[in-house]
Protein backbone atom coordinates (compact mmCIF):
# COMPACT_ATOMS: atom_id res chain seq x y z
CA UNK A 1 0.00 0.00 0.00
CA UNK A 2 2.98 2.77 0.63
CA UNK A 3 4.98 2.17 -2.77
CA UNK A 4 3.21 4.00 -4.88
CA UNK A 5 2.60 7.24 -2.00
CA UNK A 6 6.35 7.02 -1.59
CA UNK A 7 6.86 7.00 -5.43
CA UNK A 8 3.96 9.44 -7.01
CA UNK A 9 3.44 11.80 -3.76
CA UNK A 10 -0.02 10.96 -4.00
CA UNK A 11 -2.55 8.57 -3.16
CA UNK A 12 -5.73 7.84 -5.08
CA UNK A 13 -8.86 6.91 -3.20
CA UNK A 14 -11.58 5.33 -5.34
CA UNK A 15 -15.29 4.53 -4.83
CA UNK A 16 -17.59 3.09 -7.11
CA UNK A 17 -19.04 6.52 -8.35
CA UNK A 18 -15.85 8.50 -8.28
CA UNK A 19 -11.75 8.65 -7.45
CA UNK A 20 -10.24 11.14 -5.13
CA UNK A 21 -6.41 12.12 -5.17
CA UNK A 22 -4.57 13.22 -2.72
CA UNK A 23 -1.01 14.85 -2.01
CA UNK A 24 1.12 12.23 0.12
CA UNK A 25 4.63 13.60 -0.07
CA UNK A 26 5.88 12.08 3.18
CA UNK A 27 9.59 10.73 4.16
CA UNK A 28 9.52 7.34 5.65
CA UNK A 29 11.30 6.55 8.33
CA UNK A 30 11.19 3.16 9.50
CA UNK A 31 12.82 0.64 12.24
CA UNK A 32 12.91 -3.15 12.35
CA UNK A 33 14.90 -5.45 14.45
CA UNK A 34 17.33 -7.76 13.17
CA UNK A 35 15.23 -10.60 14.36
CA UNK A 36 12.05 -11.80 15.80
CA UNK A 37 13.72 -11.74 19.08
CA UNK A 38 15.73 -8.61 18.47
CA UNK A 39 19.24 -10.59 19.67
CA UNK A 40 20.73 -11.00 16.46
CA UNK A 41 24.42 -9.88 16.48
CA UNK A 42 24.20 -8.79 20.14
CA UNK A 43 27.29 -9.24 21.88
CA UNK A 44 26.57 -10.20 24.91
CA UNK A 45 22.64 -11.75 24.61
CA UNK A 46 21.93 -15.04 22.45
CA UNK A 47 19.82 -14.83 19.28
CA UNK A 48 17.07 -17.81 20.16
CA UNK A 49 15.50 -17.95 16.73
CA UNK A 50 16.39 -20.41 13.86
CA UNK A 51 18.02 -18.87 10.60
CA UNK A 52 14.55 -20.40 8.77
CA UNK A 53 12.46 -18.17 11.25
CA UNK A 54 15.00 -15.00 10.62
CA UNK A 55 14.65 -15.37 7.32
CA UNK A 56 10.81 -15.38 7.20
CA UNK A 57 10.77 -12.37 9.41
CA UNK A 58 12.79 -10.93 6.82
CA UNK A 59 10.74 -12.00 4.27
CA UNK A 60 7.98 -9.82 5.25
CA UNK A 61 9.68 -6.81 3.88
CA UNK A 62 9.22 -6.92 0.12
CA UNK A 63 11.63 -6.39 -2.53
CA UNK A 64 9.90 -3.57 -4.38
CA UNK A 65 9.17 -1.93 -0.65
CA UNK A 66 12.96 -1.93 0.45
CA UNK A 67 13.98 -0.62 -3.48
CA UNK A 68 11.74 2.48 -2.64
CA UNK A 69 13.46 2.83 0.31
CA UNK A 70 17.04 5.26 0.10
CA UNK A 71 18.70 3.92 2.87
CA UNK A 72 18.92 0.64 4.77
CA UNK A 73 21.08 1.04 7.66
CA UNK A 74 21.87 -1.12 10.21
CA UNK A 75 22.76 0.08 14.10
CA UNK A 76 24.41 -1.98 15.74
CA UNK A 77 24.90 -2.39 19.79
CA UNK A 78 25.73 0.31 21.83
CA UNK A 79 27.50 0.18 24.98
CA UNK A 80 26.15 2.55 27.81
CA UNK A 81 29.79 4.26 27.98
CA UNK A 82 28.97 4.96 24.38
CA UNK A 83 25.52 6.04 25.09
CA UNK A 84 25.87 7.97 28.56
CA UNK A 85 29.26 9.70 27.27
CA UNK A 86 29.80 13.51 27.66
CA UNK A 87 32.17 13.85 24.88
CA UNK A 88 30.71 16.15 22.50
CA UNK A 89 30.44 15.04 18.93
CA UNK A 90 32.99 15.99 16.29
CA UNK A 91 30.06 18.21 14.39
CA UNK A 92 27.93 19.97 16.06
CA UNK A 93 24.07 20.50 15.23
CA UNK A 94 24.68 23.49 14.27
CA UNK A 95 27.31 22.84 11.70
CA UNK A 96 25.23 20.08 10.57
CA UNK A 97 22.48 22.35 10.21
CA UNK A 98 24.57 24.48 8.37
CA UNK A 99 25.85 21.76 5.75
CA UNK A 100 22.24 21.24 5.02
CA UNK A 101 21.29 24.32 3.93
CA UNK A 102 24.05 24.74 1.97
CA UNK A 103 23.70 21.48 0.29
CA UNK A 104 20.04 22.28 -0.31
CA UNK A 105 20.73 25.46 -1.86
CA UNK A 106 23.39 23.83 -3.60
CA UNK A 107 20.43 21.64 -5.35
CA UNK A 108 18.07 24.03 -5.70
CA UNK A 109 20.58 26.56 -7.98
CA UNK A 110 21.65 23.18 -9.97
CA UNK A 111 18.26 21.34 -10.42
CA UNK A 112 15.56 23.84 -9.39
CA UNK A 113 14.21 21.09 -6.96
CA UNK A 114 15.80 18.33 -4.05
CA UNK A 115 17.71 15.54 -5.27
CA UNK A 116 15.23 13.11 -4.09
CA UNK A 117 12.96 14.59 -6.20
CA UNK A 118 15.37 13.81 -9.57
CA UNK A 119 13.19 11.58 -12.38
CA UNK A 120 15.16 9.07 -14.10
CA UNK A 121 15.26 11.34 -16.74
CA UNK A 122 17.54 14.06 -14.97
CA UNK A 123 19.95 12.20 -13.11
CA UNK A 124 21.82 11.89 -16.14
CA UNK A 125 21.96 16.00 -16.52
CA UNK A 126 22.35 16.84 -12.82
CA UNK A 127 24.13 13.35 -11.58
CA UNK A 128 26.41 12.45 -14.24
CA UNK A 129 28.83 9.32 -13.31
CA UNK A 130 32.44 8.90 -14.88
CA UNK A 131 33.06 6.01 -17.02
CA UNK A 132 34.68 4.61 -14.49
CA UNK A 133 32.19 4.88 -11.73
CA UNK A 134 29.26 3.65 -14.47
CA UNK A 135 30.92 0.12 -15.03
CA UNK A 136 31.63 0.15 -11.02
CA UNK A 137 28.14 0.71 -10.38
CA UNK A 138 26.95 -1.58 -12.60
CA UNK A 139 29.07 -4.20 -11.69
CA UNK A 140 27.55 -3.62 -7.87
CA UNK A 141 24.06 -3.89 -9.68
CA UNK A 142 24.57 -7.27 -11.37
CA UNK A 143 26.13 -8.64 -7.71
CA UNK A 144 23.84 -7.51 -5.32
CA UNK A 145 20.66 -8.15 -8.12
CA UNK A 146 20.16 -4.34 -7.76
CA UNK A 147 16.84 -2.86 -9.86
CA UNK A 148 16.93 0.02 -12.02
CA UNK A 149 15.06 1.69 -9.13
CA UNK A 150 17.28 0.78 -6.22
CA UNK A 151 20.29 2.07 -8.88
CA UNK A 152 18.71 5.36 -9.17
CA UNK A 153 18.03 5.77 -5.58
CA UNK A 154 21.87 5.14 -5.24
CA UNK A 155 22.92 7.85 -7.37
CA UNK A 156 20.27 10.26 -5.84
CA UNK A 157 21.85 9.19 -2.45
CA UNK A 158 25.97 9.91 -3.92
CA UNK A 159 24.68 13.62 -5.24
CA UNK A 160 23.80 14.16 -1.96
CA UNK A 161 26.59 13.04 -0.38
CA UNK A 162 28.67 14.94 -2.64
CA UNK A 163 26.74 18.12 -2.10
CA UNK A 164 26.97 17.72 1.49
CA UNK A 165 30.58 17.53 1.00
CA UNK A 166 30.69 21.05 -1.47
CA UNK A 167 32.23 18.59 -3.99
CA UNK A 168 30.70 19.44 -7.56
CA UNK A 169 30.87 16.18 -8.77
CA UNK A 170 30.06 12.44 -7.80
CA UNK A 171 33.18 10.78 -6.49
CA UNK A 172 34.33 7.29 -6.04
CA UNK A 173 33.95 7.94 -2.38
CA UNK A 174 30.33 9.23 -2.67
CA UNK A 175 28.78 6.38 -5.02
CA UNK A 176 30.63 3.91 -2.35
CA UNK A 177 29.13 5.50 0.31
CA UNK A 178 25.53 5.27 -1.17
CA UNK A 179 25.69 1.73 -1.89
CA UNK A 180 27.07 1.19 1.83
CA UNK A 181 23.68 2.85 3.16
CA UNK A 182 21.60 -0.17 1.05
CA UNK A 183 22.75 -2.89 3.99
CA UNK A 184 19.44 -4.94 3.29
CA UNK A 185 20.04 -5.87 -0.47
CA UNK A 186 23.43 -6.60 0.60
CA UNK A 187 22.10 -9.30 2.91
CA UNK A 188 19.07 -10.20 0.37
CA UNK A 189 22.01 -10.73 -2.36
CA UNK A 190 24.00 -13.25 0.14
C-alpha cells in the first residue's frame, strides 16, 4: 500500500461513483529489528530464533518496498559508555544544520528542486557518473541483483553526499558511500 505514496506523492482513493487524489509527499522513516527476538548480532545476549524463522521475518519486507526505500542502515549495539558519554560530537548541530542548507541550496541553484525529487530522466543532466564509476556501479548492480530503481536511488543518495561535502561532482567515495547505506540488499544478495 505505501509504494506508490512514496513514489507518485499521492494517493488515489476510489469509490464506485468517483476517485479522489490526494497529495502524500511524506519521508519514511522506518525501524525493524534484526530478528524476531531482536538478539541478532548482540554481543553479549543469544539470538534464540532459527536462521529459517530470521529469514521469514525478513521476508515480510518486500523487494519492491525496500527498493523504494534510500537507505537501509543497520545500528548496531551500543554500549552505555557509548551512550551515557559527555564527549561532545565531532560536528555539532549546528554545523550540521549548516551543511544542510548549503547542500540544499546547492540543489536548488543546480536542479531547481531536491535531489530526491530527480526523475530518471535528470539524473543523467544533474548526476552524471564517470566512465569509471558507471561500469563500477553496474558491476555492484549485477552482484547484489540491484533494480533500475534501487540504482537510481543510489545515485540520488551519492549527489547528496557529494553536495553535502561542497564537492561538484560524484566521487568514487560518494557512489561507495551510497551503496554502503543499502545494507538490506546486501544481505538479500547473500
Amino acid at each position: 500500500m505505501l509504494r506508490e505514496p512514496i513514489e507518485s506523492g499521492h494517493v488515489m482513493i476510489a469509490r464506485a461513483n468517483r476517485s479522489v487524489r490526494f497529495p502524500a509527499s511524506f519521508q519514511l522513516v522506518a525501524a525493524m529489528n534484526p530478528c524476531p527476538c531482536g538478539y541478532l548480532g548482540h554481543p553479549k545476549i543469544d539470538c534464540q530464533d532459527s536462521p529459517q524463522q530470521i529469514q521469514h521475518y525478513r521476508r515480510k519486507l518486500s523487494g519492491p518496498l525496500l527498493d523504494r526505500f534510500d537507505m537501509h542502515v543497520e545500528v548496531g549495539y551500543q554500549s552505555g559508555d557509548v551512550l551515557l558519554s559527555n564527549d561532545k560530537a565531532q560536528e555539532s548541530s549546528a554545523q550540521v544544520k549548516q551543511r544542510v542548507i548549503d547542500a540544499r541550496e546547492r540543489q536548488s541553484q543546480r536542479q531547481g528542486k531536491a535531489n530526491s525529487r530527480l526523475d530518471p530522466g535528470d539524473l543523467q543532466r544533474y548526476c552524471p557518473l564517470s566512465p569509471d564509476l558507471n561500469r563500477w556501479l553496474e558491476s555492484v548492480m549485477e552482484k547484489l541483483a540491484l533494480s533500475a530503481r534501487a540504482a537510481h536511488r543510489i545515485i540520488r543518495l551519492a549527489r547528496t553526499i557529494a553536495d553535502l561535502a561542497g564537492d561538484a561532482d560524484i566521487q568514487s567515495s560518494h557512489l561507495a558511500e551510497a551503496v554502503a547505506y543499502r545494507s538490506l540488499d546486501r544481505q538479500r544478495s547473500q
